[in-house]
N, C-alpha and C. Protein backbone atom coordinates (compact mmCIF):
# COMPACT_ATOMS: atom_id res chain seq x y z
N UNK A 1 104.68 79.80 82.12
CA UNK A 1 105.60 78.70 82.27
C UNK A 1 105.87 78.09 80.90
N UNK A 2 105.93 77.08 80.83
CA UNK A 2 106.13 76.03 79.79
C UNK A 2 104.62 76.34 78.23
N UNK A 3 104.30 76.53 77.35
CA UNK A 3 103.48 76.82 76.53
C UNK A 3 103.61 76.07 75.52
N UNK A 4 102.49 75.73 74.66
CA UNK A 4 102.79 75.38 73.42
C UNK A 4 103.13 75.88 72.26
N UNK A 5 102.93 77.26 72.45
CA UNK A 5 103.54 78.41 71.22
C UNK A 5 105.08 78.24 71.70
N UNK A 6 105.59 78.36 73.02
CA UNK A 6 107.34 78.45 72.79
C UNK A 6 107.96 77.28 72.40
N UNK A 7 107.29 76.31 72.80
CA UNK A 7 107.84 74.79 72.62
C UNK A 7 107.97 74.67 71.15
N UNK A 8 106.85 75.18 70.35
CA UNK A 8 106.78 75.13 68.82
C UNK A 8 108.21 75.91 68.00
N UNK A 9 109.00 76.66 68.52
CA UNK A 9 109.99 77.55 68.22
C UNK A 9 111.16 76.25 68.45
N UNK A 10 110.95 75.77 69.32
CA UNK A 10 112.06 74.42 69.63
C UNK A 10 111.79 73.27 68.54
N UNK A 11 110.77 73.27 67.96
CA UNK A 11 110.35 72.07 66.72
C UNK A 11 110.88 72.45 65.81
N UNK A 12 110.90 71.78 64.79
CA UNK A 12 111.24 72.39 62.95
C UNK A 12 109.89 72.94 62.24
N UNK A 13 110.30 73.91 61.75
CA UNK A 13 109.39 74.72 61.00
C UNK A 13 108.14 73.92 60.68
N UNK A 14 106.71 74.50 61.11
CA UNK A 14 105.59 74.46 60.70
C UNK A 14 105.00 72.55 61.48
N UNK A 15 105.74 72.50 62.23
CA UNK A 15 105.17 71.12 63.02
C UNK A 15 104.41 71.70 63.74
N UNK A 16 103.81 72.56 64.28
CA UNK A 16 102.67 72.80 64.71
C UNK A 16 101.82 73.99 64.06
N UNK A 17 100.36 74.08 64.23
CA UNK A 17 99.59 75.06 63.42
C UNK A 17 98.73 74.68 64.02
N UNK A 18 97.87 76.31 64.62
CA UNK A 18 96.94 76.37 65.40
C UNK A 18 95.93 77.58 64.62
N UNK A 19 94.84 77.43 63.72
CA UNK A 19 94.16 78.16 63.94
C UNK A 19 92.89 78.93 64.45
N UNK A 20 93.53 79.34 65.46
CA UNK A 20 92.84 80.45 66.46
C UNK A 20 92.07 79.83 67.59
N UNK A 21 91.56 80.82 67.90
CA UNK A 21 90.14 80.41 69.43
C UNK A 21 89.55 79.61 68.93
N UNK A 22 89.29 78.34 69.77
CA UNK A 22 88.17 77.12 69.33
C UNK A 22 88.86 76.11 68.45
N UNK A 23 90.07 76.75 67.87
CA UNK A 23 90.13 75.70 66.38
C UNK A 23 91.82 74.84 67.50
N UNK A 24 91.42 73.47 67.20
CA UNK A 24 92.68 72.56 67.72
C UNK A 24 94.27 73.00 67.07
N UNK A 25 95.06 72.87 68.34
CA UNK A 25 96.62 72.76 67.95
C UNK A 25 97.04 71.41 67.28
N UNK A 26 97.28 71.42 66.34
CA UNK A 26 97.50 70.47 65.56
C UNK A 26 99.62 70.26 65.45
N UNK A 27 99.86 68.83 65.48
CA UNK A 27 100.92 68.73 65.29
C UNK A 27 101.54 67.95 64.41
N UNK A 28 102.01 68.33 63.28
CA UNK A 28 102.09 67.67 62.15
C UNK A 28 103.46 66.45 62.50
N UNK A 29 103.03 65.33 62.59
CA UNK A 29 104.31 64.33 62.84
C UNK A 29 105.23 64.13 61.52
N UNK A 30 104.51 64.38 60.19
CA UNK A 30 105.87 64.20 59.34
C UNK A 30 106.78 65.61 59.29
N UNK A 31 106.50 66.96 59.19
CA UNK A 31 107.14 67.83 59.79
C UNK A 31 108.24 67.70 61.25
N UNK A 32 107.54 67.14 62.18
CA UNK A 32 107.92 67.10 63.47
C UNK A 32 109.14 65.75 63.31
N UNK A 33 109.33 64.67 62.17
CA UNK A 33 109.90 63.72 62.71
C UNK A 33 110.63 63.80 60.99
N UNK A 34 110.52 64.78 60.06
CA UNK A 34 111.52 64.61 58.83
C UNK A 34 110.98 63.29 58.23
N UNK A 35 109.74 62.62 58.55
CA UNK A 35 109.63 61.09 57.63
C UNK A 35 107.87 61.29 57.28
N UNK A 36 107.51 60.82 56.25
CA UNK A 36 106.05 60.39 55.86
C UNK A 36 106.07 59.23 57.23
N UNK A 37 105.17 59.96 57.99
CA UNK A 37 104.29 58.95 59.01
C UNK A 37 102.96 58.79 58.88
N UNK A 38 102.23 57.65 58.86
CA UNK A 38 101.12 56.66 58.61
C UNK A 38 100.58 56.21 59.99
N UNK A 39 99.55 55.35 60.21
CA UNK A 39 99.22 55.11 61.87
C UNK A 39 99.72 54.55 61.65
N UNK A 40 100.57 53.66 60.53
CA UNK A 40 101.08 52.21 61.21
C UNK A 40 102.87 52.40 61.39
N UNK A 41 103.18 53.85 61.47
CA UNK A 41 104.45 54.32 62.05
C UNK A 41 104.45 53.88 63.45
N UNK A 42 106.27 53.84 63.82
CA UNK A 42 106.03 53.33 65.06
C UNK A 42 105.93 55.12 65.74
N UNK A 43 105.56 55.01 66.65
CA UNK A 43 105.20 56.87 67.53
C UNK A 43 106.15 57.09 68.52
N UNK A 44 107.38 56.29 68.84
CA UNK A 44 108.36 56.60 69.97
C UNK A 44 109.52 57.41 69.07
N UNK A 45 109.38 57.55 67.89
CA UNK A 45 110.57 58.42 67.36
C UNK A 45 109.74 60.21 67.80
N UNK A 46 108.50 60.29 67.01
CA UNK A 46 107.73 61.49 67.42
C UNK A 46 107.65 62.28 68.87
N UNK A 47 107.31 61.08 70.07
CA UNK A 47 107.85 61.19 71.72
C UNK A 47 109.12 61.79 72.06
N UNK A 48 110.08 60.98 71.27
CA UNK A 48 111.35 61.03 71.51
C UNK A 48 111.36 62.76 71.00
N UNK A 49 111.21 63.21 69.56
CA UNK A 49 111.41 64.53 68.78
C UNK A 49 111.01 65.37 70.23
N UNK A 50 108.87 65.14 70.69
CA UNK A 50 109.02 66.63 71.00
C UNK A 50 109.18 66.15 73.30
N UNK A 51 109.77 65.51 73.17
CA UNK A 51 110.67 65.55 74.53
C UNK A 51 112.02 66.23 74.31
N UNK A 52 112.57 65.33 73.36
CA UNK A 52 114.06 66.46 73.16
C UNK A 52 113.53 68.09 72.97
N UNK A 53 112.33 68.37 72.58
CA UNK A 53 112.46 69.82 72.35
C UNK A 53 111.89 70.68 73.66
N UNK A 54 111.42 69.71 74.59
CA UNK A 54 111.17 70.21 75.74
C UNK A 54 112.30 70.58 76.98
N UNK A 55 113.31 69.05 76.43
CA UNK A 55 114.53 69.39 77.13
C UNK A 55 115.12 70.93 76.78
N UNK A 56 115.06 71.08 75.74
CA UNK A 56 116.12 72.35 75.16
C UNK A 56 115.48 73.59 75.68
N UNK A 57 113.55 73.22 75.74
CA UNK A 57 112.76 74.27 76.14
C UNK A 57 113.33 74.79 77.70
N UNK A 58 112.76 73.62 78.14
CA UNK A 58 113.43 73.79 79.71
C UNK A 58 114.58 74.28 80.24
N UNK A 59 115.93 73.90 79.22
CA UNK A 59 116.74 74.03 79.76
C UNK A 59 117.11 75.81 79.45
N UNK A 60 116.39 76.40 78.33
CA UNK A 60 116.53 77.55 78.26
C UNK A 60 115.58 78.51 79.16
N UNK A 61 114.72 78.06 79.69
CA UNK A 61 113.83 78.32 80.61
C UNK A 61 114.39 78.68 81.85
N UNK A 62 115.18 77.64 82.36
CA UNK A 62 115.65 77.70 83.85
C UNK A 62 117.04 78.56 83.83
N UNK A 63 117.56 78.83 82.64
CA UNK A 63 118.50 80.02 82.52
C UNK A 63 117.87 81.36 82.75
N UNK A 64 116.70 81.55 81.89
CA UNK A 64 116.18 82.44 82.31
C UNK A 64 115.49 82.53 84.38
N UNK A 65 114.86 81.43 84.18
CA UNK A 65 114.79 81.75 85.72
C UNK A 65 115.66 81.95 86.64
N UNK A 66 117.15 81.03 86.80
CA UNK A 66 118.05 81.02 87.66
C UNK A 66 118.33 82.82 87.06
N UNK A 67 118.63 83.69 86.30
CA UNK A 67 118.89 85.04 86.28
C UNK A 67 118.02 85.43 86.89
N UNK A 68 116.55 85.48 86.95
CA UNK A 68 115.72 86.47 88.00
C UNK A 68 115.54 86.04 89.26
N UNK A 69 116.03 85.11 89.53
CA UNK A 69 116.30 84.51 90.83
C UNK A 69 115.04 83.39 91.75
N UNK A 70 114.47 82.91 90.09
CA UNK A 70 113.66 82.29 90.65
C UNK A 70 113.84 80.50 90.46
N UNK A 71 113.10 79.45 91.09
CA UNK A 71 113.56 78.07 91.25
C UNK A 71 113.38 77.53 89.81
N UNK A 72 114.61 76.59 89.98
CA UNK A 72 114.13 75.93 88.12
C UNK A 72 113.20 75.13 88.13
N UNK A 73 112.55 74.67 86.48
CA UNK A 73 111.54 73.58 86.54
C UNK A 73 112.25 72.64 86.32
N UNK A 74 111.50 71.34 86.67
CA UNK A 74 111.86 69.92 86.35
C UNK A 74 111.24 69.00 85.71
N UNK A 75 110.64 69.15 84.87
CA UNK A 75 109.90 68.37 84.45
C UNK A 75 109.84 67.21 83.36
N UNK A 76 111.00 67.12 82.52
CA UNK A 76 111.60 67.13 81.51
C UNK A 76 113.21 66.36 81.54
N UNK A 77 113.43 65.17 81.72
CA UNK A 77 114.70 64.85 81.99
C UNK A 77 115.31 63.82 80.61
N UNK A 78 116.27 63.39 80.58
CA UNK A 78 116.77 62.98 79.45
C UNK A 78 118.05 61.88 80.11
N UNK A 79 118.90 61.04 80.07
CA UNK A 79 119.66 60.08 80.48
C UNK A 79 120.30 59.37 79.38
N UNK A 80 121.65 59.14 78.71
CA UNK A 80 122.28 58.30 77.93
C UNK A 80 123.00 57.26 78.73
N UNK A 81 122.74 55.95 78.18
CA UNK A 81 123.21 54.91 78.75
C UNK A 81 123.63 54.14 77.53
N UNK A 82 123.68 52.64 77.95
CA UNK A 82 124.40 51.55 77.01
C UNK A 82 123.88 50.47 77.49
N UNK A 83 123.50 49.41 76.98
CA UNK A 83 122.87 48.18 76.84
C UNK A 83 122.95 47.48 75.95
N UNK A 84 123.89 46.62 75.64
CA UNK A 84 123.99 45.74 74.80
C UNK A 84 124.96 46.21 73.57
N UNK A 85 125.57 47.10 74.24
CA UNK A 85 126.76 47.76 73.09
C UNK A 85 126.14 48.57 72.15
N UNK A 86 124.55 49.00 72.55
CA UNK A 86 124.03 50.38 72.38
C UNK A 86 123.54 51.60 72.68
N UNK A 87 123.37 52.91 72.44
CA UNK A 87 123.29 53.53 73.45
C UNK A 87 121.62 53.15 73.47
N UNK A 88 121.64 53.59 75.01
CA UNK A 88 120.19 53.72 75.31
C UNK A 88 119.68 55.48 75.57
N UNK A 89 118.61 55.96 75.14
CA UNK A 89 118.13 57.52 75.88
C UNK A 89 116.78 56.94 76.71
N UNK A 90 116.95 57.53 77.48
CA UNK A 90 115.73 57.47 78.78
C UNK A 90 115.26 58.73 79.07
N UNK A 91 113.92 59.07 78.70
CA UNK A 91 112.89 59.93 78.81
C UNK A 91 112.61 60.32 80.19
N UNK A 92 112.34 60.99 80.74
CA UNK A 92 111.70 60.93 82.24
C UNK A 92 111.08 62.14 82.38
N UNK A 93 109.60 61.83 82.31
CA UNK A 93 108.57 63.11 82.16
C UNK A 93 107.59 63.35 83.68
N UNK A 94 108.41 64.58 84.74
CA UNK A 94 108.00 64.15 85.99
C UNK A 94 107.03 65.37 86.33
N UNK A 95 105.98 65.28 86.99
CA UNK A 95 104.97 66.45 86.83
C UNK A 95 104.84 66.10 88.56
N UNK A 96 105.79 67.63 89.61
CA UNK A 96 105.36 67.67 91.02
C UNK A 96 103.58 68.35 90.81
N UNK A 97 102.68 67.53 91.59
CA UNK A 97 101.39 68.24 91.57
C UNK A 97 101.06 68.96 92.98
N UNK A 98 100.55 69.85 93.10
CA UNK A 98 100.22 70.60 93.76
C UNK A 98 98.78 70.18 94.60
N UNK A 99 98.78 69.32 95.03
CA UNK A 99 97.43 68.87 95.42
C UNK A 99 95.81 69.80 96.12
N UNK A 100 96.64 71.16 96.23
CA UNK A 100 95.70 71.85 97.02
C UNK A 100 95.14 72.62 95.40
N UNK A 101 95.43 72.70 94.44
CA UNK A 101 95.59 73.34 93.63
C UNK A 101 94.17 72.28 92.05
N UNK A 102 94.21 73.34 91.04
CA UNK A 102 92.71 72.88 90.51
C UNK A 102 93.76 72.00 89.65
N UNK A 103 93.13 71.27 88.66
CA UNK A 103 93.64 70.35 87.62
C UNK A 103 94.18 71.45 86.47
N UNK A 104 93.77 72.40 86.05
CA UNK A 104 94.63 73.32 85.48
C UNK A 104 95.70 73.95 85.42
N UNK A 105 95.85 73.80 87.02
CA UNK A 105 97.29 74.27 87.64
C UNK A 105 98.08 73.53 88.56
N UNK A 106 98.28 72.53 88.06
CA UNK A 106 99.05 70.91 88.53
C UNK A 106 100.61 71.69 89.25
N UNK A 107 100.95 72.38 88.39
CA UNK A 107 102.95 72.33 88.42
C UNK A 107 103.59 73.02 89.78
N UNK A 108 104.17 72.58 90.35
CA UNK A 108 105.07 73.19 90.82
C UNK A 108 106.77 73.19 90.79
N UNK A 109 107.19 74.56 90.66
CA UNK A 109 107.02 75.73 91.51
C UNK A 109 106.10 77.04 90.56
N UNK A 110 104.80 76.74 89.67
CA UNK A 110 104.09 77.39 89.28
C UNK A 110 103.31 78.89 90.15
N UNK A 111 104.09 78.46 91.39
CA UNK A 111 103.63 79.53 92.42
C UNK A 111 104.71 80.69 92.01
N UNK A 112 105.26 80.94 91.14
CA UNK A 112 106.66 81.84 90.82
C UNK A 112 105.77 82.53 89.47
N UNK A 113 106.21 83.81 89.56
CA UNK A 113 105.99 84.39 88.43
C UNK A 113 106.28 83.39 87.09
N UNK A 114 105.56 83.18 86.17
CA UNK A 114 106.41 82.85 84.72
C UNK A 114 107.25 83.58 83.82
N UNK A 115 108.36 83.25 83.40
CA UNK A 115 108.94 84.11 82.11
C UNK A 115 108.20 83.44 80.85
């Protein structure tokens, strides 16, 4: 389904680096967001980066699925609005859980082959 190696292809070069078994996926936020970030950055621009890249993930995802004829995912939504004579984007990160199912394997329709 959804991975962190494909999602990384949707980021800008070298925002993520993983080396190997045991060793943490690391995600570099000034790579990932084009700015020197510090803790005392604000972190909703970084959210914002790798949601948009999940949207794009997804949405190339469910192309591929709707061709093999299987159900799209949803997990991943995005919304432009206006408030105050600006735009607004609205995130919406929705995870159906599978309740019969272990904590490793939350998603559905994860019951479908993955591409």
């Amino acid at each position: 389904m959804m991975n962190f190696a494909e999602l990384a292809q949707k980021l800008p070069e070298n925002a993520t680096s993983w080396g190997g078994f045991g060793e943490p996926l690391i995600i570099n936020t000034n790579n990932l967001t084009g700015d020197t970030v510090t803790p005392e950055s604000n972190v909703l621009e970084t959210y914002a980066k790798l949601l948009e890249a999940a949207i794009v993930f997804q949405t190339e995802l469910n192309e591929q699925r709707t061709l093999a004829g299987l159900p799209p995912v949803a997990i991943v939504s995005k919304t432009i609005g206006q408030e105050g004579g600006n735009p607004t984007f609205t995130y919406t990160f929705k995870v159906t859980i599978a309740s019969g199912t272990a904590l490793n394997n939350l998603l559905i329709p994860d019951t479908s082959p993955a591409l």
